[in-house]
N, C-alpha and C. Protein backbone atom coordinates (compact mmCIF):
# COMPACT_ATOMS: atom_id res chain seq x y z
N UNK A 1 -8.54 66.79 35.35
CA UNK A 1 -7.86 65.85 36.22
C UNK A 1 -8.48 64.45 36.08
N UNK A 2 -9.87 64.25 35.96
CA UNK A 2 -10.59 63.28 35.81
C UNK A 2 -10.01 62.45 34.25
N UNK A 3 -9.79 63.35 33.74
CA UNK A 3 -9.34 62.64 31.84
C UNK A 3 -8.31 62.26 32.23
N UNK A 4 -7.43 62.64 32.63
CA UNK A 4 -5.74 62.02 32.99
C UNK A 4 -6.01 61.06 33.85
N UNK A 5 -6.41 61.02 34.90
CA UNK A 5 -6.73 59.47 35.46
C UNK A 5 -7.44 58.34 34.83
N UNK A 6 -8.49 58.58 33.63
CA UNK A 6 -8.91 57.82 32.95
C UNK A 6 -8.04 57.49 32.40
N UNK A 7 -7.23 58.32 31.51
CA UNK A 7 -6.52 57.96 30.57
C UNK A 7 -5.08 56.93 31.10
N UNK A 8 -4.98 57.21 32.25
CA UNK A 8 -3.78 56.82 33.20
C UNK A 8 -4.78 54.96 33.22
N UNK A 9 -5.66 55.04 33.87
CA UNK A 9 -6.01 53.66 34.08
C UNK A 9 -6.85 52.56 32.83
N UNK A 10 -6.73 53.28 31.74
CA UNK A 10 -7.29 52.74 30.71
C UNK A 10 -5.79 51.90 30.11
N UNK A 11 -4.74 52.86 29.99
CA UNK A 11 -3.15 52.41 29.68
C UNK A 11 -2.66 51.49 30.72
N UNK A 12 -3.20 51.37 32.23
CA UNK A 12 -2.75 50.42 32.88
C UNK A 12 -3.49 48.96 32.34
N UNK A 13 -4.86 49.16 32.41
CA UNK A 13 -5.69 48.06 32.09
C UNK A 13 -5.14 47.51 30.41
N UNK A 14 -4.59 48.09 29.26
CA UNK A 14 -4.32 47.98 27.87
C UNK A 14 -3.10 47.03 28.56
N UNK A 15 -2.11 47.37 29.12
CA UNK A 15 -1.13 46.62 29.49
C UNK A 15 -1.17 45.27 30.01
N UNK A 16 -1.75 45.04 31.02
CA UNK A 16 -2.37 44.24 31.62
C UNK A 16 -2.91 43.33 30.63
N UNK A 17 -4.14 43.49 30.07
CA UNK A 17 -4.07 42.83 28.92
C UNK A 17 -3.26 42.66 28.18
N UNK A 18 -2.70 42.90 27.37
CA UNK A 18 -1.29 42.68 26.30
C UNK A 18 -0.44 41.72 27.02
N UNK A 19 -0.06 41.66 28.59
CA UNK A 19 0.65 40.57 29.11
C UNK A 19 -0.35 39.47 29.44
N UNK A 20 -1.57 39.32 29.64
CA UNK A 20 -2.29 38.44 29.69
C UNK A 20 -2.47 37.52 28.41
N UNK A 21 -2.21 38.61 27.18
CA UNK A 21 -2.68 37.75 25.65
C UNK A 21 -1.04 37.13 25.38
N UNK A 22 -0.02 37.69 26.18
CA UNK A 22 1.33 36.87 25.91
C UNK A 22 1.45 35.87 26.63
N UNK A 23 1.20 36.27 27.79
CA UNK A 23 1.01 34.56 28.77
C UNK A 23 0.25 33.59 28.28
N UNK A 24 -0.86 33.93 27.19
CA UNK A 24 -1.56 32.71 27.20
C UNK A 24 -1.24 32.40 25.36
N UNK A 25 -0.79 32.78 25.09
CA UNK A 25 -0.04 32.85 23.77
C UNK A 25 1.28 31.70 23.75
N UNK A 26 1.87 32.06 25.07
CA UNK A 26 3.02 31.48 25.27
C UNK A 26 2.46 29.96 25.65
N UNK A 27 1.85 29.53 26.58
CA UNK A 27 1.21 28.79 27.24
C UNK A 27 0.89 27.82 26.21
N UNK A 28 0.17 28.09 25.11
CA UNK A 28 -0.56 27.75 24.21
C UNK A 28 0.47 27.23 23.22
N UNK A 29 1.63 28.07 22.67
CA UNK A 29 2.74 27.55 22.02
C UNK A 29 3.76 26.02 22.85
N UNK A 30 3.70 26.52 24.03
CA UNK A 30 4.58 25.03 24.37
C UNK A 30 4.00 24.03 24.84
N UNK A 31 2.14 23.76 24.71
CA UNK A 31 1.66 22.83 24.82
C UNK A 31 1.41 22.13 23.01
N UNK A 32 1.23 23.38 22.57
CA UNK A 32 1.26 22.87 21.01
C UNK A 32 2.85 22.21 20.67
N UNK A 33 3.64 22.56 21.22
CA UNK A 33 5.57 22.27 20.84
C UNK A 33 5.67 20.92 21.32
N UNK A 34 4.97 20.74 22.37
CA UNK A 34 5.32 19.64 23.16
C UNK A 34 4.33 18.30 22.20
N UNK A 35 3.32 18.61 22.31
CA UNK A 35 2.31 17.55 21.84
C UNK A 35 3.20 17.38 19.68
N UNK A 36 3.42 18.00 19.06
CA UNK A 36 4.38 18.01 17.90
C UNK A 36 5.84 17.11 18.04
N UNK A 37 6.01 17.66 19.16
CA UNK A 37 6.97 16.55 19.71
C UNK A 37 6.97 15.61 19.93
N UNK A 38 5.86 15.10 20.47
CA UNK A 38 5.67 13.50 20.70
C UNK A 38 5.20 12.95 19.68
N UNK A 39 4.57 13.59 18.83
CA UNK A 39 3.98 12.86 17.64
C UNK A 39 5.13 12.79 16.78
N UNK A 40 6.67 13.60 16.16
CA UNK A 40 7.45 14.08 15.42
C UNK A 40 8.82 13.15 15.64
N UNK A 41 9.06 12.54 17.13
CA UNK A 41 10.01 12.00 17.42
C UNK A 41 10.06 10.73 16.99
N UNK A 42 8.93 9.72 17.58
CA UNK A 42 8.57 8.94 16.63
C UNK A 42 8.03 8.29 15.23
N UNK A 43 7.68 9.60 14.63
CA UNK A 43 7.69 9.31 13.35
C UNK A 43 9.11 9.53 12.33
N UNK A 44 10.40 10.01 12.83
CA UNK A 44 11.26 10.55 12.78
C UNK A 44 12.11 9.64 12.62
N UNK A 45 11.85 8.52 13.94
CA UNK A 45 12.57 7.30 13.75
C UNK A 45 12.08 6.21 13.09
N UNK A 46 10.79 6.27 12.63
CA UNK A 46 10.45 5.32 11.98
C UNK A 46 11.12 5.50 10.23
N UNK A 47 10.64 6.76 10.04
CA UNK A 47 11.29 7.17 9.10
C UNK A 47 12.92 7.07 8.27
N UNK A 48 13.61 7.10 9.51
CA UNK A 48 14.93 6.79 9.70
C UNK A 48 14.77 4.86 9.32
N UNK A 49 14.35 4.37 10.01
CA UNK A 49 14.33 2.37 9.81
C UNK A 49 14.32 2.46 8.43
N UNK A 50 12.96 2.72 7.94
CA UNK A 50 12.07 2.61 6.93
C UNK A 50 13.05 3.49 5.50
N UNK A 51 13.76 4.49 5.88
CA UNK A 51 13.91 4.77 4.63
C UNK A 51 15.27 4.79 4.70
N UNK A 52 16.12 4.12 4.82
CA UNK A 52 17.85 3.65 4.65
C UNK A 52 18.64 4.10 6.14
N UNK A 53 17.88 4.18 7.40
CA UNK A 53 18.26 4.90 7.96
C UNK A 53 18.97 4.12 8.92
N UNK A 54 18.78 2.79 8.87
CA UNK A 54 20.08 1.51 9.67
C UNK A 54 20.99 1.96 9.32
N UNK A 55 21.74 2.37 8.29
CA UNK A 55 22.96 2.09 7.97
C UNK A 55 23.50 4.18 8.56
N UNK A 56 22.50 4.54 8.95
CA UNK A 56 23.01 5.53 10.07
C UNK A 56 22.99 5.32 11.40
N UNK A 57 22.24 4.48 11.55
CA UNK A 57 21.75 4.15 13.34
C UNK A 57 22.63 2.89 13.38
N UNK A 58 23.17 1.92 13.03
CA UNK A 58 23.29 0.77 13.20
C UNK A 58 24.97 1.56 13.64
N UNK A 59 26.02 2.57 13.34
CA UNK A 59 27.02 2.70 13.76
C UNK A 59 26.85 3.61 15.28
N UNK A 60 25.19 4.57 15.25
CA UNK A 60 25.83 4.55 16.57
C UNK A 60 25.49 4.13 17.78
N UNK A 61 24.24 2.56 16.72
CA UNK A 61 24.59 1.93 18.19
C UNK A 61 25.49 1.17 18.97
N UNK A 62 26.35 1.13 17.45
CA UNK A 62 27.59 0.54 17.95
C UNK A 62 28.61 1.05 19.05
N UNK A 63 28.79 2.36 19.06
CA UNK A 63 29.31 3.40 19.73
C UNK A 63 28.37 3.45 21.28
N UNK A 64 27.07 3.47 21.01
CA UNK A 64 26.33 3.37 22.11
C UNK A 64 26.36 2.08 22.94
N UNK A 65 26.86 0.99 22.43
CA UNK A 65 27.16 -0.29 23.42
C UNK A 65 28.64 -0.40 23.87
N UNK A 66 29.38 -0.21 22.65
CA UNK A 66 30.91 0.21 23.64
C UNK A 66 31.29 1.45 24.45
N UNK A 67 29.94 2.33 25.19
CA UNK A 67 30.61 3.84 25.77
C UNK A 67 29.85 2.29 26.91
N UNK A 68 28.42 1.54 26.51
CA UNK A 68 27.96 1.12 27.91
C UNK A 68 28.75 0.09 28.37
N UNK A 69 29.28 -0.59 27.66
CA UNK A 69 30.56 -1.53 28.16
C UNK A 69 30.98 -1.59 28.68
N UNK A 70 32.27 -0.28 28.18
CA UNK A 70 33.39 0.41 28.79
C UNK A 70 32.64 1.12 29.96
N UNK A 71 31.66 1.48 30.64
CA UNK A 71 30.97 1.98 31.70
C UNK A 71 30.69 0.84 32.71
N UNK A 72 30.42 -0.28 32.37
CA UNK A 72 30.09 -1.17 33.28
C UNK A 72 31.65 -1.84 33.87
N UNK A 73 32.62 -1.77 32.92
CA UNK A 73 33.48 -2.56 33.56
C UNK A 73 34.36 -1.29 33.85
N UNK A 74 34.62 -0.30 33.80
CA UNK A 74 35.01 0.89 34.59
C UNK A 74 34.66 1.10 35.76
C-alpha cells in the first residue's frame, strides 16, 4: 500500500513539474518574441527606405492620408 502511494505521489509531483517547465518555457518564449520584435520592426523599416522600399511605402502612404482626410471631413 505504501509503494502505490509513493508511486501515486511521485506521478503527481512529475506532473507538477512538467507544467512548471511549460509555464516557464512559455514565459521565456514571449519575452524572447517580444524583445525580437522590437529590435525586427525597426530594422524592417529601415530596410524597406534603404533598399527600394519608397516606391512600396510611398503608395500607401498615399492611401493612408486620403482614408485620414476623408475621416476628418466625414
Amino acid at each position: 500500500m505504501f509503494e502505490i502511494l509513493m508511486i501515486a505521489l511521485f506521478i503527481w509531483l512529475a506532473v507538477k513539474a512538467a507544467g512548471l517547465a511549460l509555464r516557464l518555457t512559455w514565459g521565456t518564449a514571449k519575452i524572447l518574441a517580444s524583445a525580437l520584435f522590437a529590435v525586427a520592426v525597426p530594422l524592417l523599416i529601415g530596410c524597406l527606405l534603404f533598399a527600394g522600399g519608397m516606391l512600396l511605402l510611398l503608395p500607401v502612404l498615399l492611401i493612408g492620408a486620403a482614408v485620414g482626410i476623408l475621416k476628418c471631413c466625414v
